[in-house]
N, C-alpha and C. Protein backbone atom coordinates (compact mmCIF):
# COMPACT_ATOMS: atom_id res chain seq x y z
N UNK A 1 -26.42 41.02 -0.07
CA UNK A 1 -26.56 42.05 -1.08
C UNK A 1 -27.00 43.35 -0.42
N UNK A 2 -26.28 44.13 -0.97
CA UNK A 2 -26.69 45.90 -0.48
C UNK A 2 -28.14 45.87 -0.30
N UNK A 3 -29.22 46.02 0.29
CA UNK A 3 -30.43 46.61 0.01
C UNK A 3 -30.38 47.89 -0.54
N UNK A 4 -29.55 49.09 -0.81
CA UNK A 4 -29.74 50.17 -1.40
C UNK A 4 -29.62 49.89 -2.78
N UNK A 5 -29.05 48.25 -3.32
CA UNK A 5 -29.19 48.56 -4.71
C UNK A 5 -30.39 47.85 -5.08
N UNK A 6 -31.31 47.71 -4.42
CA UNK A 6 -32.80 47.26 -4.75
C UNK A 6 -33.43 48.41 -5.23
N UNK A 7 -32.89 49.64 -5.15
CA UNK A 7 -33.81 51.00 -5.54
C UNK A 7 -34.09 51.30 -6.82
N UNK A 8 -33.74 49.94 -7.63
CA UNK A 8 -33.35 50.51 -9.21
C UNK A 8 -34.73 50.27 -9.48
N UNK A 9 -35.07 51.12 -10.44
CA UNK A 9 -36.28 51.51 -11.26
C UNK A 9 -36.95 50.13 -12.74
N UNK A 10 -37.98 49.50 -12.41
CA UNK A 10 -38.35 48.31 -13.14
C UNK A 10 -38.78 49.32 -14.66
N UNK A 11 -37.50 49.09 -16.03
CA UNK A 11 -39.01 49.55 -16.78
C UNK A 11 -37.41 48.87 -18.14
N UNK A 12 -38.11 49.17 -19.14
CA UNK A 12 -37.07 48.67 -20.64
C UNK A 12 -36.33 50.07 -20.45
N UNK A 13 -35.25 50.03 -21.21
CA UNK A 13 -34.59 50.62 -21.52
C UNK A 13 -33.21 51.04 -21.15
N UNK A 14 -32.58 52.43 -21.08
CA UNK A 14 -31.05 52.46 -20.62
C UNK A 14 -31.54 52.43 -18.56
N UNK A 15 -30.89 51.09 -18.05
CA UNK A 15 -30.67 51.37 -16.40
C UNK A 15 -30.35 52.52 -15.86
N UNK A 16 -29.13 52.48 -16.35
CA UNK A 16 -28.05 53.31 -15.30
C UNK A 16 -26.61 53.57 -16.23
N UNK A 17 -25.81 55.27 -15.99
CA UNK A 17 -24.50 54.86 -16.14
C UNK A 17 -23.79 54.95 -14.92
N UNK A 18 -22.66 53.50 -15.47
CA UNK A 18 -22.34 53.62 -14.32
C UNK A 18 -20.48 54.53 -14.45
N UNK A 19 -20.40 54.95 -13.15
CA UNK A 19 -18.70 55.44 -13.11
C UNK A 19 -18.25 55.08 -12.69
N UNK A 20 -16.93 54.50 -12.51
CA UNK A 20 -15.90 53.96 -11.68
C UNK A 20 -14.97 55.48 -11.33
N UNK A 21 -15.07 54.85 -10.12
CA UNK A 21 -14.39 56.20 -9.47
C UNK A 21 -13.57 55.93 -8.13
N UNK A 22 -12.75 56.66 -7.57
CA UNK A 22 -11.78 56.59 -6.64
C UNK A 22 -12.60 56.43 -5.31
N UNK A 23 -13.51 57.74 -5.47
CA UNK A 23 -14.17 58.04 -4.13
C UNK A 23 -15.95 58.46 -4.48
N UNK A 24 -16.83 57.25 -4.66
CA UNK A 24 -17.86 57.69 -5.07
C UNK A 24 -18.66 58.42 -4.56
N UNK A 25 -18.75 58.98 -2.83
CA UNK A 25 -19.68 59.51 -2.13
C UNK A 25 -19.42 60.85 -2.95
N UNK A 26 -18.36 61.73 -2.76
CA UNK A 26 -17.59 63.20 -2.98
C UNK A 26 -17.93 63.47 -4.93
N UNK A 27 -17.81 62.20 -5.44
CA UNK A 27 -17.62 62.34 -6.61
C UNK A 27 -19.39 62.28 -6.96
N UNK A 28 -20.18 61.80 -6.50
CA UNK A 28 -22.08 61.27 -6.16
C UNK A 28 -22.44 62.76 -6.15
N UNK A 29 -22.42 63.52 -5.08
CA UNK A 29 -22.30 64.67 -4.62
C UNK A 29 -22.39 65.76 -5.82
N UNK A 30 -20.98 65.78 -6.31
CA UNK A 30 -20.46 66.56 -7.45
C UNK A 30 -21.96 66.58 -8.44
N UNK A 31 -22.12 65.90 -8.82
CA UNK A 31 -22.77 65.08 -10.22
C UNK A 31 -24.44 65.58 -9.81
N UNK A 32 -24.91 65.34 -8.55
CA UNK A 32 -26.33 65.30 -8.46
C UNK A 32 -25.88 67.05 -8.71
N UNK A 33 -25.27 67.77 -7.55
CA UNK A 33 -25.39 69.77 -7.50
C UNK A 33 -25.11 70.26 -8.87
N UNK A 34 -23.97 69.13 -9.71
CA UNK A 34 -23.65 69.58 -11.32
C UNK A 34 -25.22 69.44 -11.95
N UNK A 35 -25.86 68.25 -11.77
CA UNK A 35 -27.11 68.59 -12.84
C UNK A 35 -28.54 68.60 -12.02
N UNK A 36 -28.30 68.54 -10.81
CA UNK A 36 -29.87 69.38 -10.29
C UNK A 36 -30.61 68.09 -9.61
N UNK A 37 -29.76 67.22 -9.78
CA UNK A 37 -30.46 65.55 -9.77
C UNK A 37 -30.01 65.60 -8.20
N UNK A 38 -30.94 63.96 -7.40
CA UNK A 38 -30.90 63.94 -6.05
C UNK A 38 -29.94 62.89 -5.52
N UNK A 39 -29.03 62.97 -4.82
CA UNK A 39 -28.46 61.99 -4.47
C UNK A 39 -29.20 61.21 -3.14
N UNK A 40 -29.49 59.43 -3.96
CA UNK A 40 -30.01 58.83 -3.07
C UNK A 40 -29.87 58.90 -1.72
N UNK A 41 -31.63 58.88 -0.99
CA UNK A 41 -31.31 58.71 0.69
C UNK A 41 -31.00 57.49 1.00
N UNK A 42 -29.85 57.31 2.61
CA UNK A 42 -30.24 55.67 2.94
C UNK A 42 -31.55 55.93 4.12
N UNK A 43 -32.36 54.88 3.68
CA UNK A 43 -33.10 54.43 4.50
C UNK A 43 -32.65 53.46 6.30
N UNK A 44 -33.36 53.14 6.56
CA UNK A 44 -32.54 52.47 8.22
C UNK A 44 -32.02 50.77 7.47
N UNK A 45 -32.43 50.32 6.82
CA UNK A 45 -31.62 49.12 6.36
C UNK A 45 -30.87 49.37 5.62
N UNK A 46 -30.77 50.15 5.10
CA UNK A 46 -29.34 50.98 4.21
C UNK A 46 -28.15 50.97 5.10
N UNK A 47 -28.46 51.77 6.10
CA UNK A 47 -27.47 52.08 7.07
C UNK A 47 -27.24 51.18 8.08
N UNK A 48 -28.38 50.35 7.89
CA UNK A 48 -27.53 49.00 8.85
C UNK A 48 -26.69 48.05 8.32
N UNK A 49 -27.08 47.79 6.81
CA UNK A 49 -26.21 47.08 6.12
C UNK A 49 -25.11 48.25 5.44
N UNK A 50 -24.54 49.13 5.73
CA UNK A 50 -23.04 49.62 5.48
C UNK A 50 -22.73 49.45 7.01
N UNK A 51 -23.03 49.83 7.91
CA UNK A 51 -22.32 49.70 9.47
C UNK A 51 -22.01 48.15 9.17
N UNK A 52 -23.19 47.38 8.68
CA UNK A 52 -22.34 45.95 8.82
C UNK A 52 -21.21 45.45 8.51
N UNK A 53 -21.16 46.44 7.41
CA UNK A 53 -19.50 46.43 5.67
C UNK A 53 -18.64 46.97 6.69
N UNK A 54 -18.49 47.91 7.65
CA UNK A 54 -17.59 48.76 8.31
C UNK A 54 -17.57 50.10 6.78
N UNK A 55 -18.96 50.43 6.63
CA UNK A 55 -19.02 51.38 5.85
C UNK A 55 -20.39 52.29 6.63
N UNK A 56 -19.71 53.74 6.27
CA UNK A 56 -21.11 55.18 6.24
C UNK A 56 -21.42 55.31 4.75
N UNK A 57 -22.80 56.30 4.89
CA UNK A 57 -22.79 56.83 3.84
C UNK A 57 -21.59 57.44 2.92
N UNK A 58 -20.68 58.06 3.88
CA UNK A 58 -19.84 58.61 3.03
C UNK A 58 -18.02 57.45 2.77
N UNK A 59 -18.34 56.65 2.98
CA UNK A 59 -17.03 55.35 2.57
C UNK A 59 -18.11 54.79 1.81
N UNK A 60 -19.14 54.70 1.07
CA UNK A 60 -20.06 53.69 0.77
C UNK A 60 -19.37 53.41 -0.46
N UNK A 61 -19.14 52.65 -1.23
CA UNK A 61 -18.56 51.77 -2.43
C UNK A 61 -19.11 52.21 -3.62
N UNK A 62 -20.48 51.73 -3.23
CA UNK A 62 -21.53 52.68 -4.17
C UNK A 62 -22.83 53.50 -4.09
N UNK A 63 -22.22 54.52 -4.92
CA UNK A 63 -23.25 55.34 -4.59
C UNK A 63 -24.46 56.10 -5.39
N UNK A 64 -25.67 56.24 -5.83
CA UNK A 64 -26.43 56.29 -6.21
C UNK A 64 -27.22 57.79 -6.65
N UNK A 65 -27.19 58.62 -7.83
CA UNK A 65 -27.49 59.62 -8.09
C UNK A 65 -28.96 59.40 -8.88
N UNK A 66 -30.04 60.22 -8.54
CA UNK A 66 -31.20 59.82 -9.17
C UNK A 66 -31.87 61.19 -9.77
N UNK A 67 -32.21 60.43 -11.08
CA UNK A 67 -32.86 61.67 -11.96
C UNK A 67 -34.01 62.20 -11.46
N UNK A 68 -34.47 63.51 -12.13
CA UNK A 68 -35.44 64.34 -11.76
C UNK A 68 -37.40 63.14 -12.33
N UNK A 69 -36.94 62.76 -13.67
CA UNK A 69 -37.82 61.83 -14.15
C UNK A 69 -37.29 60.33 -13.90
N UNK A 70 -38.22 59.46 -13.92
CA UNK A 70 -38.34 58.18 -14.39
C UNK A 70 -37.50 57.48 -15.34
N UNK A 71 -37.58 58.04 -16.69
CA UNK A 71 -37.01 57.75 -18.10
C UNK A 71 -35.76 58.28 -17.93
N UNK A 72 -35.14 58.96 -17.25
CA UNK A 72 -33.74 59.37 -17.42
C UNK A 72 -33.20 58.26 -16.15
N UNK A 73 -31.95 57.40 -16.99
CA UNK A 73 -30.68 56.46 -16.38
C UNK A 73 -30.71 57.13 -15.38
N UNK A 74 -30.09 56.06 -14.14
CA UNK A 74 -29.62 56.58 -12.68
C UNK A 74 -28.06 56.25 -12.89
N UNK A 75 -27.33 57.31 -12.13
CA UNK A 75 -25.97 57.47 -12.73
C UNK A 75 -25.35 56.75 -11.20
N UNK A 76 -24.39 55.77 -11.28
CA UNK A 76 -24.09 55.07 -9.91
C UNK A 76 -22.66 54.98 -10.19
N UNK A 77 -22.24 55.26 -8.92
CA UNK A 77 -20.56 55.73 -8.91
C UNK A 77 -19.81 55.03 -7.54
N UNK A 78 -19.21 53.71 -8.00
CA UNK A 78 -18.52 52.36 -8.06
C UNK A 78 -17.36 52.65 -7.35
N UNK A 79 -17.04 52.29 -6.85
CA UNK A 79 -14.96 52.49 -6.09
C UNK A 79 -14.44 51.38 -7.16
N UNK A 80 -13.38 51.91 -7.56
CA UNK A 80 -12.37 50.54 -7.97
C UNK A 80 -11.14 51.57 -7.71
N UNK A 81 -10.21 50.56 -7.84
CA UNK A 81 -8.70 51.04 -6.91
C UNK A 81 -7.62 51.31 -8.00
N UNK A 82 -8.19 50.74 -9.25
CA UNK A 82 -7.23 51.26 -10.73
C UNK A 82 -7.45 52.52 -10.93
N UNK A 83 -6.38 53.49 -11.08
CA UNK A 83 -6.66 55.06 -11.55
C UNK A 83 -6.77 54.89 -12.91
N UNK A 84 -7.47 55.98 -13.31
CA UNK A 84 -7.97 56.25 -14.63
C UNK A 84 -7.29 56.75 -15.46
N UNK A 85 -7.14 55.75 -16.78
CA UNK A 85 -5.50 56.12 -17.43
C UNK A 85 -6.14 56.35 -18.72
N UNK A 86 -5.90 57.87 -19.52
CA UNK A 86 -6.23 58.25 -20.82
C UNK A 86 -7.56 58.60 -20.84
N UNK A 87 -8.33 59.12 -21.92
CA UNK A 87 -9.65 59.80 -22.33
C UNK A 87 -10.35 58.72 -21.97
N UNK A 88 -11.34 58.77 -21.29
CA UNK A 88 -12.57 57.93 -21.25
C UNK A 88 -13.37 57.82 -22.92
N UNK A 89 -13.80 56.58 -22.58
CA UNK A 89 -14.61 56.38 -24.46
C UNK A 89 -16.14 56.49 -24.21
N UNK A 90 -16.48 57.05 -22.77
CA UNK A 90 -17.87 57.36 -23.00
C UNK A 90 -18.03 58.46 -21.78
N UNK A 91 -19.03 59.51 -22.33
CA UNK A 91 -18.89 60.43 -21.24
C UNK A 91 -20.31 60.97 -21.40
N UNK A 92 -20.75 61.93 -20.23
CA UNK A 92 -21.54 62.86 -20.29
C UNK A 92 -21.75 64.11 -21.19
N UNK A 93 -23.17 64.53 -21.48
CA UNK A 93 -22.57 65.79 -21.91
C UNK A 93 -23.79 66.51 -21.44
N UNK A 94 -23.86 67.96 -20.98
CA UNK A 94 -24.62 68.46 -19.79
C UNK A 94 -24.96 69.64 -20.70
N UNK A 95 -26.16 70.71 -20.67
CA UNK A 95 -26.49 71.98 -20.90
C UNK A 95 -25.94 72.80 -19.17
N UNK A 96 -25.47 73.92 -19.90
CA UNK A 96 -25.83 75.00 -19.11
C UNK A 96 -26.54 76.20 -19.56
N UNK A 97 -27.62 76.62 -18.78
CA UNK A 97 -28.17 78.44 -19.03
C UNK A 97 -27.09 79.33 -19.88
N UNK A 98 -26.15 79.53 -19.58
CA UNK A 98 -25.40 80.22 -19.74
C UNK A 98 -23.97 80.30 -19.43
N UNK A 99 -23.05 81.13 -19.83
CA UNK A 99 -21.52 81.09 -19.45
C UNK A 99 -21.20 81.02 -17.98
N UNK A 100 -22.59 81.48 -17.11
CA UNK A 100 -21.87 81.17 -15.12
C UNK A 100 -22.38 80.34 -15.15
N UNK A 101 -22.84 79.04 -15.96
CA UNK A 101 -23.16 77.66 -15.61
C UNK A 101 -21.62 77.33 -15.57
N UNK A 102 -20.34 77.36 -16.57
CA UNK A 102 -19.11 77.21 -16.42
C UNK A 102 -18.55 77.66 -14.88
N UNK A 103 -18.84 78.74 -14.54
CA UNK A 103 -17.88 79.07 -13.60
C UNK A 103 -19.22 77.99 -12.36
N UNK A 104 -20.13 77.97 -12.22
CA UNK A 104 -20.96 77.07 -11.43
C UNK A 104 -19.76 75.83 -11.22
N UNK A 105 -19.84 75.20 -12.26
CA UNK A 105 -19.46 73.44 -12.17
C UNK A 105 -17.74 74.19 -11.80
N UNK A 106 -17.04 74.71 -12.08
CA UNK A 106 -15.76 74.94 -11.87
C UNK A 106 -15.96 75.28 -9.86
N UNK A 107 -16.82 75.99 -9.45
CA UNK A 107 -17.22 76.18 -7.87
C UNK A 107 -17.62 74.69 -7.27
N UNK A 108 -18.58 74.09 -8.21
CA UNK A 108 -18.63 72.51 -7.50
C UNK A 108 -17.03 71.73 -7.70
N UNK A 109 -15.82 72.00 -8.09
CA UNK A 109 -15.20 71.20 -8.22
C UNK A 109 -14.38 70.89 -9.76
N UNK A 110 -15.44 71.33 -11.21
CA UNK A 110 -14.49 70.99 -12.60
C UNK A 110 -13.36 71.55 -12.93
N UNK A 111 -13.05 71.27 -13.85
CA UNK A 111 -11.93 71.95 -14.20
C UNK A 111 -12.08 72.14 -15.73
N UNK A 112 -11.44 73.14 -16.70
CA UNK A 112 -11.97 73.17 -17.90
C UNK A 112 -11.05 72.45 -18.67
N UNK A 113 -11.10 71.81 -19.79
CA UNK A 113 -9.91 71.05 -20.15
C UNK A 113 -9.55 71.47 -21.55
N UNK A 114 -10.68 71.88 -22.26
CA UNK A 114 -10.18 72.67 -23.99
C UNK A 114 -11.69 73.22 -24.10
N UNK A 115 -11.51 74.65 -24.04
CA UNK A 115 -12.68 75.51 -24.06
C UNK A 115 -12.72 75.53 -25.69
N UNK A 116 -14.00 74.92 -26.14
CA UNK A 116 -14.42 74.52 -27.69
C UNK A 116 -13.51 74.22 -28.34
N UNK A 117 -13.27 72.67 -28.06
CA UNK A 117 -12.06 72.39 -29.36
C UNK A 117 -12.51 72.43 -30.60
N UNK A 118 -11.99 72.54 -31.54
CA UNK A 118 -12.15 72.48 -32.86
C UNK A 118 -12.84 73.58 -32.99
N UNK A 119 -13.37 74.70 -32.71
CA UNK A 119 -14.08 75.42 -32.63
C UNK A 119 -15.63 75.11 -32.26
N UNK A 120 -15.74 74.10 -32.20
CA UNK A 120 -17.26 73.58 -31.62
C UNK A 120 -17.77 74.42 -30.49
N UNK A 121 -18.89 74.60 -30.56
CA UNK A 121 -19.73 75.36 -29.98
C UNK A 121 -19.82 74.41 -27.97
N UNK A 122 -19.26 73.52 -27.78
CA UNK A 122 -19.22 72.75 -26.54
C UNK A 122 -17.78 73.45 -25.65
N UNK A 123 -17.31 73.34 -24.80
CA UNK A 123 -16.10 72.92 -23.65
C UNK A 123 -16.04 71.85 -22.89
N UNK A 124 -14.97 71.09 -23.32
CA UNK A 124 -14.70 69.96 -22.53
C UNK A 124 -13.95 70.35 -20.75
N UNK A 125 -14.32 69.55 -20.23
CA UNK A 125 -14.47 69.60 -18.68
C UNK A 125 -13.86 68.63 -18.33
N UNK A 126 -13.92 68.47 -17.01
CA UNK A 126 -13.48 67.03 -16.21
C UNK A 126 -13.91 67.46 -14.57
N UNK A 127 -14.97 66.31 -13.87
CA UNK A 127 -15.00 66.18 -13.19
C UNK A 127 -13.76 66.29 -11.70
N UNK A 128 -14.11 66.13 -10.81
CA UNK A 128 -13.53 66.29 -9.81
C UNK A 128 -12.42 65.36 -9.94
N UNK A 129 -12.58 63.80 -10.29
CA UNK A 129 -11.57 63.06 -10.42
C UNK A 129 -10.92 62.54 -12.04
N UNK A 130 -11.25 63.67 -13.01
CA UNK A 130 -10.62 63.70 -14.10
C UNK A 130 -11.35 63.25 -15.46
N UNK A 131 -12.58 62.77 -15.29
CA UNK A 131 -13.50 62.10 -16.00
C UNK A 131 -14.06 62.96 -16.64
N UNK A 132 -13.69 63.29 -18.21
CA UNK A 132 -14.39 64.32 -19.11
C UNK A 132 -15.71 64.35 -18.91
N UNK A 133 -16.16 65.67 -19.36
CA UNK A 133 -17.33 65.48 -20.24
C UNK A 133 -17.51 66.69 -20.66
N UNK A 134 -18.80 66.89 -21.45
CA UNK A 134 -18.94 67.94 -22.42
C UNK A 134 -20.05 68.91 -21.70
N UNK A 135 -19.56 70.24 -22.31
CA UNK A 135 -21.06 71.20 -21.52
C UNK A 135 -21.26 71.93 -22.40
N UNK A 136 -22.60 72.17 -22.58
CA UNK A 136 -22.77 73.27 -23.99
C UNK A 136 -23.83 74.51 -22.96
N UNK A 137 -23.49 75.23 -23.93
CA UNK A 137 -24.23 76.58 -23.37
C UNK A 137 -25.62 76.44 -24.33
N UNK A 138 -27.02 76.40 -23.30
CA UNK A 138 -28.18 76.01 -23.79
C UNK A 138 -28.44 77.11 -25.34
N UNK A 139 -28.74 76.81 -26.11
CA UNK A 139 -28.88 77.97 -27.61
C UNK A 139 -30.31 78.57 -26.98
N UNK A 140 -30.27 79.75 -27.02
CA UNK A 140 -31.42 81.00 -27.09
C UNK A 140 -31.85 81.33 -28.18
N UNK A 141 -33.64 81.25 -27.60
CA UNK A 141 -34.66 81.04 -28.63
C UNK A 141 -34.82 82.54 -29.04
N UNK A 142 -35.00 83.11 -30.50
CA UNK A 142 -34.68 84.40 -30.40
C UNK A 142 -34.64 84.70 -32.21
């Protein structure tokens, strides 16, 4: 067993979400600079057990994004080799400061996919490898 997935946090409630993804290191990456969160270190048994897999940090299978608190899920991003076919049925949905929080996540990599459908006050997005999600512009207190 991986020792890096011993890092998970003992307490009730939501674990982790997880993503299935093509390429989890690149896509890990994306996700921690998109919301400010840290992408797990390996420690020296980390990295001895991927050299063992004929894996680095960056081929690692899975990979591990960790929140700023405790109580917030650790988001872990899986390789599987099926591409991702149609709307995902569960997704993220992120604040930004403001309208260059959009052009931000579009510089890490998003892409915009229907700027406020329905007229909703959100824009739907998609990650680097196509995986919606929602971003709202934080409401000002005022």
């Amino acid at each position: 067993m991986n020792p890096h997935s011993h890092a998970m946090r003992d307490r009730p409630g939501l674990r982790s979400v997880c993503v299935d993804c093509a390429h989890p290191a690149p896509l890990a990456r994306f996700w921690a600079a998109a919301l400010g969160w840290t992408l797990r270190q390996y420690d020296t048994d980390d990295l001895e057990w991927l050299a063992a897999q004929g894996l680095t940090p960056e081929t690692d299978t899975s990979v591990c994004v960790d929140p700023p608190e405790a109580g917030f899920p650790t988001l872990w991003f899986n390789e599987v080799h099926e591409p991702k076919v149609g709307k995902v049925r569960i997704h993220l949905d992120v604040n930004v400061a403001d309208a260059t929080g959009f052009e931000r996540l579009i510089e890490l990599g998003a892409t915009i996919v229907e700027p406020h459908p329905g007229g909703n006050d959100w824009t739907v997005m998609a990650d680097p490898e196509g995986n919606e999600f929602c971003a709202f512009i934080l409401e000002q207190a005022g």
